[in-house]
Protein backbone atom coordinates (compact mmCIF):
# COMPACT_ATOMS: atom_id res chain seq x y z
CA UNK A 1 0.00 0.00 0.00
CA UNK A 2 1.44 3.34 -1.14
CA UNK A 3 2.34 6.00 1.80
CA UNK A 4 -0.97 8.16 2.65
CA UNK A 5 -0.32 11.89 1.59
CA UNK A 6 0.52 14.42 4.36
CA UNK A 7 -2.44 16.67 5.23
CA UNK A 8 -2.54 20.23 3.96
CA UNK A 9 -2.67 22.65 6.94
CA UNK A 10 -5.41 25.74 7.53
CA UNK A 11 -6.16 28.34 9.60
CA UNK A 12 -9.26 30.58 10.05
CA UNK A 13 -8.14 33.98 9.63
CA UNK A 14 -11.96 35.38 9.67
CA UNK A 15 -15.06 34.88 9.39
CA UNK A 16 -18.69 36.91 9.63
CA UNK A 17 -21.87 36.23 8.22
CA UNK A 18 -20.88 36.67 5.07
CA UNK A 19 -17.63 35.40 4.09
CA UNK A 20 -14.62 32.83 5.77
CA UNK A 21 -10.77 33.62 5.02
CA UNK A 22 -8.72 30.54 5.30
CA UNK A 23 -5.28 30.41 4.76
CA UNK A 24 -3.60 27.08 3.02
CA UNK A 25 -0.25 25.68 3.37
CA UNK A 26 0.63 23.05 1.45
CA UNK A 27 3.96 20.97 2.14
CA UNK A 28 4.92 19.04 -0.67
CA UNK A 29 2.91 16.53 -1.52
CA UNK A 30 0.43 17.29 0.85
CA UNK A 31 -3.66 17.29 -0.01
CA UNK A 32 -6.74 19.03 1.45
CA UNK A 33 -8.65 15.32 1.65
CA UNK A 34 -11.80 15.09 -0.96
CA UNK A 35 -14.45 17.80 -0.26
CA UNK A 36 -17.31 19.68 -1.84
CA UNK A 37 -17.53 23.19 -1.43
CA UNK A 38 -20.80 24.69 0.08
CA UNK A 39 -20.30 27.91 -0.85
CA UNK A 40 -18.80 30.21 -3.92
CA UNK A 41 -15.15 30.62 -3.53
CA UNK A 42 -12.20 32.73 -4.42
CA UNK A 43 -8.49 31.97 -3.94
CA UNK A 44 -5.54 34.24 -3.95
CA UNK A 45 -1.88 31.99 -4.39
CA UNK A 46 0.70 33.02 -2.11
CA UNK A 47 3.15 30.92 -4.02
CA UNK A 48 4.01 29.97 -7.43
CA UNK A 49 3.70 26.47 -8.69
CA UNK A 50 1.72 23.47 -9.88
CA UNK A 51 -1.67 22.38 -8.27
CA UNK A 52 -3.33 18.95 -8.90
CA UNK A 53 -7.14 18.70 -8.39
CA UNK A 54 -8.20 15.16 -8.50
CA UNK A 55 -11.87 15.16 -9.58
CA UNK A 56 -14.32 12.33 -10.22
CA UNK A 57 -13.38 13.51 -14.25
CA UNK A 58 -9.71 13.05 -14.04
CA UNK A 59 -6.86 14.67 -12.70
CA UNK A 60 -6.39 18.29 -13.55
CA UNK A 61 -3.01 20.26 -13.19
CA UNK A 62 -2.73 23.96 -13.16
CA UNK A 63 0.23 26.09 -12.66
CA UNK A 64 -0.21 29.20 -10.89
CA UNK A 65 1.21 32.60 -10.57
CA UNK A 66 2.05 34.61 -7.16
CA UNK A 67 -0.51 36.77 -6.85
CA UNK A 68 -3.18 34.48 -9.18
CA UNK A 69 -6.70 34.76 -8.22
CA UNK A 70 -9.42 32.29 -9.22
CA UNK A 71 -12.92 31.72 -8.42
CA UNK A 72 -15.00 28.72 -8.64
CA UNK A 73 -18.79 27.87 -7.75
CA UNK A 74 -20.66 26.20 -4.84
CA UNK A 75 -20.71 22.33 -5.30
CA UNK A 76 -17.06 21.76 -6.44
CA UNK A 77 -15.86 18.61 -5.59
CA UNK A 78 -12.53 17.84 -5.47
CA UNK A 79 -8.98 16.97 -3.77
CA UNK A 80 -5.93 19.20 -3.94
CA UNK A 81 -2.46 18.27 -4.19
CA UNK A 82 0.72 20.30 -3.94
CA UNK A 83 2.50 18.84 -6.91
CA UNK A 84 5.87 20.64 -5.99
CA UNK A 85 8.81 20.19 -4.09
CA UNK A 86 8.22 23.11 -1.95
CA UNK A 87 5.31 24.39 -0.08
CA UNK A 88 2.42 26.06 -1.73
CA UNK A 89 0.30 28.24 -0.26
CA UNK A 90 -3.16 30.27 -0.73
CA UNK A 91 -5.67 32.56 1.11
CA UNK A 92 -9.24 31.13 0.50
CA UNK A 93 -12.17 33.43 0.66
CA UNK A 94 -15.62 31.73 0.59
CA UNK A 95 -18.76 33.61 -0.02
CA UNK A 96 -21.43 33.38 2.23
């Protein structure tokens, strides 16, 4: 059996009625765990480098940009992997 990932690590930074901040780190390697999200997001990459989101379509890659932003809708499903060999990281801001 292959070695389980290493966890992803988050903190709350804020969060009213409206939105939730968290901020991602991502050692390499390291996933979020499968998840849908309940709400629109936005994320804002901290770092540059290659994410993998394993969805029930396939694996996609993406590399990203310091400074990137993207937004995606409630109801993504999906798993994140750091597919670098240094730490990734990225504020996410859900809307409430």
């Amino acid at each position: 059996m292959a070695n389980p990932r290493p966890s992803a690590s988050s903190q709350l930074l804020q969060e009213s009625e409206r939105v939730r901040i968290t901020h991602w780190r991502f050692a390499p390697g390291a996933e979020t765990g499968w998840h849908r999200h309940a709400h629109d997001y936005v994320v804002v990459c901290l770092t540059a480098g290659r994410l993998v989101a394993e969805t029930a379509n396939g694996d996609v890659a993406t590399d990203l940009r310091f400074g990137q932003t993207y937004s995606r809708p409630a109801g993504v499903e999906h798993n994140i992997v750091n597919a670098n060999a240094h730490e990734f990281a990225f504020i996410e801001i859900e809307l409430k």
